[in-house]
N, C-alpha and C. Protein backbone atom coordinates (compact mmCIF):
# COMPACT_ATOMS: atom_id res chain seq x y z
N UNK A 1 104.91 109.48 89.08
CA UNK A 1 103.96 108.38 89.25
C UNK A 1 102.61 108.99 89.61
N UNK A 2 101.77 108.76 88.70
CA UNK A 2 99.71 109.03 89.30
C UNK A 2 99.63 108.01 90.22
N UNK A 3 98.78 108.18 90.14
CA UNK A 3 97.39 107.49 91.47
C UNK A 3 97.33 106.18 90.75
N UNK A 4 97.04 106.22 89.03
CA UNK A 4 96.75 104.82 89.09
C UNK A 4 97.97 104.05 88.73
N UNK A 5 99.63 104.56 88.38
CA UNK A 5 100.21 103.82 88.12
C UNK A 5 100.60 103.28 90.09
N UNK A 6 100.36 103.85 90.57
CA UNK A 6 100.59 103.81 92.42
C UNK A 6 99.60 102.71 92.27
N UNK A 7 98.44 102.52 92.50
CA UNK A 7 97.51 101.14 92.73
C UNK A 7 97.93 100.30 91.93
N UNK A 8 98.12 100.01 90.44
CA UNK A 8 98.44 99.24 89.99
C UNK A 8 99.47 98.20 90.70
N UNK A 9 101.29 99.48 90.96
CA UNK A 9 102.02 98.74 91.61
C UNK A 9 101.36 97.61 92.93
N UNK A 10 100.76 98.72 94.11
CA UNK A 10 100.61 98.33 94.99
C UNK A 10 99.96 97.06 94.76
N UNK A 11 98.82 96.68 94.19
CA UNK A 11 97.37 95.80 93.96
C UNK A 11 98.60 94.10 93.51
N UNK A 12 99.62 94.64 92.63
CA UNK A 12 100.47 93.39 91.96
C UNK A 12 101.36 92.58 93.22
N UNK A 13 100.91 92.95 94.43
CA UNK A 13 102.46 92.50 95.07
C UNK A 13 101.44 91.56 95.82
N UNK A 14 101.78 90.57 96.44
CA UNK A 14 101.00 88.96 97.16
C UNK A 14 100.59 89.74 97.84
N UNK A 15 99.05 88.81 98.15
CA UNK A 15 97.94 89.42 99.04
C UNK A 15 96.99 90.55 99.70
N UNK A 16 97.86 91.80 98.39
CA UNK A 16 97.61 92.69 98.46
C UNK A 16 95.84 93.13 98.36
N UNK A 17 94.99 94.05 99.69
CA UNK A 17 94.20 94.38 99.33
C UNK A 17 93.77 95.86 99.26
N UNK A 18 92.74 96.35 98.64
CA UNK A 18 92.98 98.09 97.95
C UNK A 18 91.41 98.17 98.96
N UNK A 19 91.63 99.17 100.32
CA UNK A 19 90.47 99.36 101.16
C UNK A 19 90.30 100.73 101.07
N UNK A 20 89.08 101.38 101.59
CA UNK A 20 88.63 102.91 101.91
C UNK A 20 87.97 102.78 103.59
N UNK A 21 89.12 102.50 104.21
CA UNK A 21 88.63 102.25 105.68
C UNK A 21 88.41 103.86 106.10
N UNK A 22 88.93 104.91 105.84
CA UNK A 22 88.77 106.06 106.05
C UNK A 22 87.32 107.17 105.22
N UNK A 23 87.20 106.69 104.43
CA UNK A 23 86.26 107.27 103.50
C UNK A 23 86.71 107.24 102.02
N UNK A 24 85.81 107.65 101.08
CA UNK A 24 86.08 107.41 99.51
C UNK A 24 87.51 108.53 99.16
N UNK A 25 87.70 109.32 100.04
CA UNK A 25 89.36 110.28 99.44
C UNK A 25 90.27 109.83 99.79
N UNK A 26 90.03 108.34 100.32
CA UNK A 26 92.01 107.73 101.13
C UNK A 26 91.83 106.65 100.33
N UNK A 27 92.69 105.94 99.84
CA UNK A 27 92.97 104.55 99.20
C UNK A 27 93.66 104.27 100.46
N UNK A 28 93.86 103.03 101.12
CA UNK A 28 94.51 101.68 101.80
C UNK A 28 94.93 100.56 101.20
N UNK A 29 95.93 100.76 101.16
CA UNK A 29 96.82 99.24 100.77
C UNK A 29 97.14 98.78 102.13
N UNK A 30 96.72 97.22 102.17
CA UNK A 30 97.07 96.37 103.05
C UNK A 30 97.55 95.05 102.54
N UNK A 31 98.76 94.14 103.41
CA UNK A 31 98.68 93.26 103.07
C UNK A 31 98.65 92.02 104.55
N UNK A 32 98.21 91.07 104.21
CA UNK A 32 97.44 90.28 105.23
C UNK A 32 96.77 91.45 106.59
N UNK A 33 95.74 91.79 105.77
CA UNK A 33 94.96 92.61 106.78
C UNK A 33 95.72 93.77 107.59
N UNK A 34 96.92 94.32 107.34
CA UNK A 34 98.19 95.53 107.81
C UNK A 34 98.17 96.12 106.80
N UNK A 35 98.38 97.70 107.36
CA UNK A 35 98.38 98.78 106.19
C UNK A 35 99.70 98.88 105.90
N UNK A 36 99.91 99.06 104.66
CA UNK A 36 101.12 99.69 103.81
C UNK A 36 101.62 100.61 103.57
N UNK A 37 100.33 101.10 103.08
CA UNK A 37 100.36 102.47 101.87
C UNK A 37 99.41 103.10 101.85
N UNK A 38 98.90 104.57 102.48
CA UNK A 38 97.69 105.24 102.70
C UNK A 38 98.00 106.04 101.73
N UNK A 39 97.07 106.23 100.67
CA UNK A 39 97.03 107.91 100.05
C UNK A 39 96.03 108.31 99.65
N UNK A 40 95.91 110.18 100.01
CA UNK A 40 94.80 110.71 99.71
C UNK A 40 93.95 110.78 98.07
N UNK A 41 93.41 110.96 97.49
CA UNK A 41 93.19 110.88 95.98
C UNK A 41 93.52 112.26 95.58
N UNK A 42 93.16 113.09 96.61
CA UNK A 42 93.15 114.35 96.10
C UNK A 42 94.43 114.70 95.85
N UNK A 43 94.50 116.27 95.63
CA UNK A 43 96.24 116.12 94.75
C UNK A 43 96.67 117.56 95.39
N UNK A 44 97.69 117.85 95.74
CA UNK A 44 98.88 117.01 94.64
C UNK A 44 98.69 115.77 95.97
N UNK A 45 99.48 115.06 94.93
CA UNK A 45 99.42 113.36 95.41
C UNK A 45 100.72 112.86 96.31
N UNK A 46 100.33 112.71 97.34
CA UNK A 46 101.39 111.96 98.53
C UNK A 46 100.87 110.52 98.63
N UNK A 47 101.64 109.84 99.56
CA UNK A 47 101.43 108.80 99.82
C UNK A 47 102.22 108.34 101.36
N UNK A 48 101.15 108.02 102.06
CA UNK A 48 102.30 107.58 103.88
C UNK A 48 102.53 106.69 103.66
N UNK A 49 104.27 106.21 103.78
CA UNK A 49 104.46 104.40 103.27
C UNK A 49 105.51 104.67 105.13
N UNK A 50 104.97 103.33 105.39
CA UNK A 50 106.23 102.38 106.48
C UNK A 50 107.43 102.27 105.95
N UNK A 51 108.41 102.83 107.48
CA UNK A 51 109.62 102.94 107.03
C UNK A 51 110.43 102.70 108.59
N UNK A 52 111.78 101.96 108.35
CA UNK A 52 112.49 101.44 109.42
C UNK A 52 113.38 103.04 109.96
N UNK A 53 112.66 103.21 111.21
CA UNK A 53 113.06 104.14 112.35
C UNK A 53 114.23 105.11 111.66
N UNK A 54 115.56 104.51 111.41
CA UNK A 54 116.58 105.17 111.41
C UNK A 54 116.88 105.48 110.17
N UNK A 55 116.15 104.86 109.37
CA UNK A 55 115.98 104.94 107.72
C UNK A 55 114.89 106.17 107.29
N UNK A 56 114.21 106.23 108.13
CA UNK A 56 113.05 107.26 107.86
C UNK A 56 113.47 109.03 108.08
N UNK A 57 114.52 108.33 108.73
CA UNK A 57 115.15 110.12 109.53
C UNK A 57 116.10 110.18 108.03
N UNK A 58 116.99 109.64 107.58
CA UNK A 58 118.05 109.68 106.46
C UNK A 58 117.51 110.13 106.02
N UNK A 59 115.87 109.48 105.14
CA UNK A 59 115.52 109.63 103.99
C UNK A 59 114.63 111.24 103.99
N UNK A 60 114.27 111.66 105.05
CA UNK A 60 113.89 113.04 105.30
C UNK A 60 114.73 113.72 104.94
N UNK A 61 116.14 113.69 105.46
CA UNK A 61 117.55 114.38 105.19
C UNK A 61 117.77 114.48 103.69
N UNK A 62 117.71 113.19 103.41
CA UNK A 62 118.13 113.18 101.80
C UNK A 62 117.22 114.13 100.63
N UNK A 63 115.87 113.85 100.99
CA UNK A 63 115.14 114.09 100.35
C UNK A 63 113.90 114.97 100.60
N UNK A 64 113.34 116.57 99.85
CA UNK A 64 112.51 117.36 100.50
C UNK A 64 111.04 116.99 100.10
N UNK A 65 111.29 115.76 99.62
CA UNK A 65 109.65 115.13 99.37
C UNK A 65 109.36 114.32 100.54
N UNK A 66 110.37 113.89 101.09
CA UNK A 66 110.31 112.98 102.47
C UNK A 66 109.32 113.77 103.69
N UNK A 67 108.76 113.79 104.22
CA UNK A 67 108.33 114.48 105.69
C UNK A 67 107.73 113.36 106.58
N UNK A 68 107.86 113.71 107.94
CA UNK A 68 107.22 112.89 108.69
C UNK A 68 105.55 112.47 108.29
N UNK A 69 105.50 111.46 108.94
CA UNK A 69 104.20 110.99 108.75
C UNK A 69 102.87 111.62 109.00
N UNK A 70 102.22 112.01 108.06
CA UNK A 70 101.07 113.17 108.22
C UNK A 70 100.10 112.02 108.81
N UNK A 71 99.35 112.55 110.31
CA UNK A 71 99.14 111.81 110.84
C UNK A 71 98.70 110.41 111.54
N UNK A 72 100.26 110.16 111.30
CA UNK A 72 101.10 109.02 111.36
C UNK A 72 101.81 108.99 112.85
N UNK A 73 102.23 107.29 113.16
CA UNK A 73 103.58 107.64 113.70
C UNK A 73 104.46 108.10 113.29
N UNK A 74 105.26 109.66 113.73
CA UNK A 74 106.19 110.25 113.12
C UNK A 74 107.23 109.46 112.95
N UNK A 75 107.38 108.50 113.90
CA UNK A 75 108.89 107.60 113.64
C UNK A 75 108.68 106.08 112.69
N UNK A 76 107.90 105.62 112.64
CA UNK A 76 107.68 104.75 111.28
C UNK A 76 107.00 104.80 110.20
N UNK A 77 106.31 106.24 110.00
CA UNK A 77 105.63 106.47 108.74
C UNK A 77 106.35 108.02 108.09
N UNK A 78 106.58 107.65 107.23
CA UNK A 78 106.73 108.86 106.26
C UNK A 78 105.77 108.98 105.27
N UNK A 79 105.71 110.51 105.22
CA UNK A 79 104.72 110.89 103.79
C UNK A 79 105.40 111.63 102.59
N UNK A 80 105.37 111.12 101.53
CA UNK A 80 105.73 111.28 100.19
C UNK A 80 105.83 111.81 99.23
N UNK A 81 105.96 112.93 99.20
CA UNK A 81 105.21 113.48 97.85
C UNK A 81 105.50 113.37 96.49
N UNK A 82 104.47 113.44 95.60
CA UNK A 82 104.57 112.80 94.52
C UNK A 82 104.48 113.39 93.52
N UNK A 83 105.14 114.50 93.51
CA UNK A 83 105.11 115.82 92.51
C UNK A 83 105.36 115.46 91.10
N UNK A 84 106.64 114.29 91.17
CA UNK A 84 107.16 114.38 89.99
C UNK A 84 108.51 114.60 90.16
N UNK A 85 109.02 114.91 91.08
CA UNK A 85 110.50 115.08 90.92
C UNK A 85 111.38 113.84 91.83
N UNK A 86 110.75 112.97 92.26
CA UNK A 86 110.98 111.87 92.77
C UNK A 86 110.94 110.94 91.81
N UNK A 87 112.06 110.09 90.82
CA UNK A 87 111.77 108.99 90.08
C UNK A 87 110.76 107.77 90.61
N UNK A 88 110.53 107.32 89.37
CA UNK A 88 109.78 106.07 89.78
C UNK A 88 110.28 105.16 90.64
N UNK A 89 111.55 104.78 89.95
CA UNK A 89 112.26 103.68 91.00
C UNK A 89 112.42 103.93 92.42
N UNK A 90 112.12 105.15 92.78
CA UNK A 90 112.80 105.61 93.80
C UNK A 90 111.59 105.41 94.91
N UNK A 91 110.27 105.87 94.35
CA UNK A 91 108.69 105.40 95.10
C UNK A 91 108.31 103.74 95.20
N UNK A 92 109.13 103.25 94.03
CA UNK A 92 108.44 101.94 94.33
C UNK A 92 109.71 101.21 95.25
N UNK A 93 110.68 102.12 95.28
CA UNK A 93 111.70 101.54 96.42
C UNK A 93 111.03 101.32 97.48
N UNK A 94 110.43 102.56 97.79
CA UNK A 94 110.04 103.29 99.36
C UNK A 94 108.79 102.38 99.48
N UNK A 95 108.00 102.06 98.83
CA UNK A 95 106.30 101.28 98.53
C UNK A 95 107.06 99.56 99.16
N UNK A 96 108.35 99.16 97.93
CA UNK A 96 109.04 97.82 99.24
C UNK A 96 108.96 98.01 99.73
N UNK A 97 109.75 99.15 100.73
CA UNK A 97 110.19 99.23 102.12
C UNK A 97 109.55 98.74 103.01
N UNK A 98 108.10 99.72 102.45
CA UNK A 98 106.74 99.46 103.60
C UNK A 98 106.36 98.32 103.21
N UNK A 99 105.97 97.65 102.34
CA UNK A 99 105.50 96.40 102.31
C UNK A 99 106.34 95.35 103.14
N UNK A 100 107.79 95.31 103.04
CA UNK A 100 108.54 94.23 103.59
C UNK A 100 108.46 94.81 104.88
N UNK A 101 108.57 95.80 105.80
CA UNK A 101 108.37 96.03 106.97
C UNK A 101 107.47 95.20 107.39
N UNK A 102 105.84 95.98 107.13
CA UNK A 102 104.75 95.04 107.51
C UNK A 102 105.07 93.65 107.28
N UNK A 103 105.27 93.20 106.20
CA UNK A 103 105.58 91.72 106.17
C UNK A 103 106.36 91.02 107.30
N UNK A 104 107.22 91.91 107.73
CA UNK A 104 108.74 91.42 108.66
C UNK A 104 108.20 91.26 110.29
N UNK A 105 106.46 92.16 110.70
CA UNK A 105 106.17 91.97 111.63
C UNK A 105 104.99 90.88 111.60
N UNK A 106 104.68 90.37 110.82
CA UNK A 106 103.56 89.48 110.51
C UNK A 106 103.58 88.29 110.91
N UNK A 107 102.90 87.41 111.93
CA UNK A 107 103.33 85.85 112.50
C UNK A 107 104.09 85.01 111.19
N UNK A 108 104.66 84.51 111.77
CA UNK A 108 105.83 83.29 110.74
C UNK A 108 104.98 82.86 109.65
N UNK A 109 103.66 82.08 110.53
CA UNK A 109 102.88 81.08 109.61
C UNK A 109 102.43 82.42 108.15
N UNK A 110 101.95 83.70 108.26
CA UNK A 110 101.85 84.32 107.05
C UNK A 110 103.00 84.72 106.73
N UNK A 111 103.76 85.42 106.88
CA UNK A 111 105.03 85.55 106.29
C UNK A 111 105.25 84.69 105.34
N UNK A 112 105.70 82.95 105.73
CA UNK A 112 106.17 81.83 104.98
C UNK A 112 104.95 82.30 103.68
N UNK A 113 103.90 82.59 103.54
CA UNK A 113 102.82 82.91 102.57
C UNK A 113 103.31 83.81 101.40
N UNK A 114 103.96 85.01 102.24
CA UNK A 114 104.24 85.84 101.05
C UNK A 114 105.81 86.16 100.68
N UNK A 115 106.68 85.40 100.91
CA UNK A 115 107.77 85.52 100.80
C UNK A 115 108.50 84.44 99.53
């Protein structure tokens, strides 16, 4: 997966917005104003996506593209890498993950919005 098939996904999912709160080399995906999905432009290409505590440690285990969250919370952000040897399905798994996380902490009244 590139950079732009990564925004594309991200940009398609409800309420999604594409920010540079960091400067023009980070893309921000947020949805209702909560980040998602940080990644640098530069390459090779990672991406820090939200991930549930005990799920984030597995998926390190499982996988040597997995690493803790480059600076991140190490325990709910993981960073990604996007070499190419990670299938697609497998990033836009991890891109849910974080989206429905954030979503799952979001007051009721938005939630009911994007669900």
């Amino acid at each position: 997966m590139n950079i732009e098939e990564l925004r594309e996904y991200c940009i398609s999912k409800k309420e999604v917005e594409e920010t540079f709160p960091f400067g023009p080399d980070h893309i921000v995906f947020k949805v209702a104003g909560k980040m998602f999905l940080l990644a640098p432009l530069d390459t090779p290409l990672t991406m820090n996506v939200k991930c549930d505590p005990e799920l984030a440690q597995e998926l390190r285990d499982q996988y040597g593209e997995v690493k803790p969250g480059y600076h991140m919370n190490k325990k709910l952000w993981n960073t990604v890498d996007l070499n190419g040897s990670l299938p697609a399905s497998k990033i836009i798994e991890f891109i849910d993950h974080s989206y429905d996380q954030v979503v799952a902490g979001l007051p009721k009244a938005v939630k009911s919005r994007l669900i």
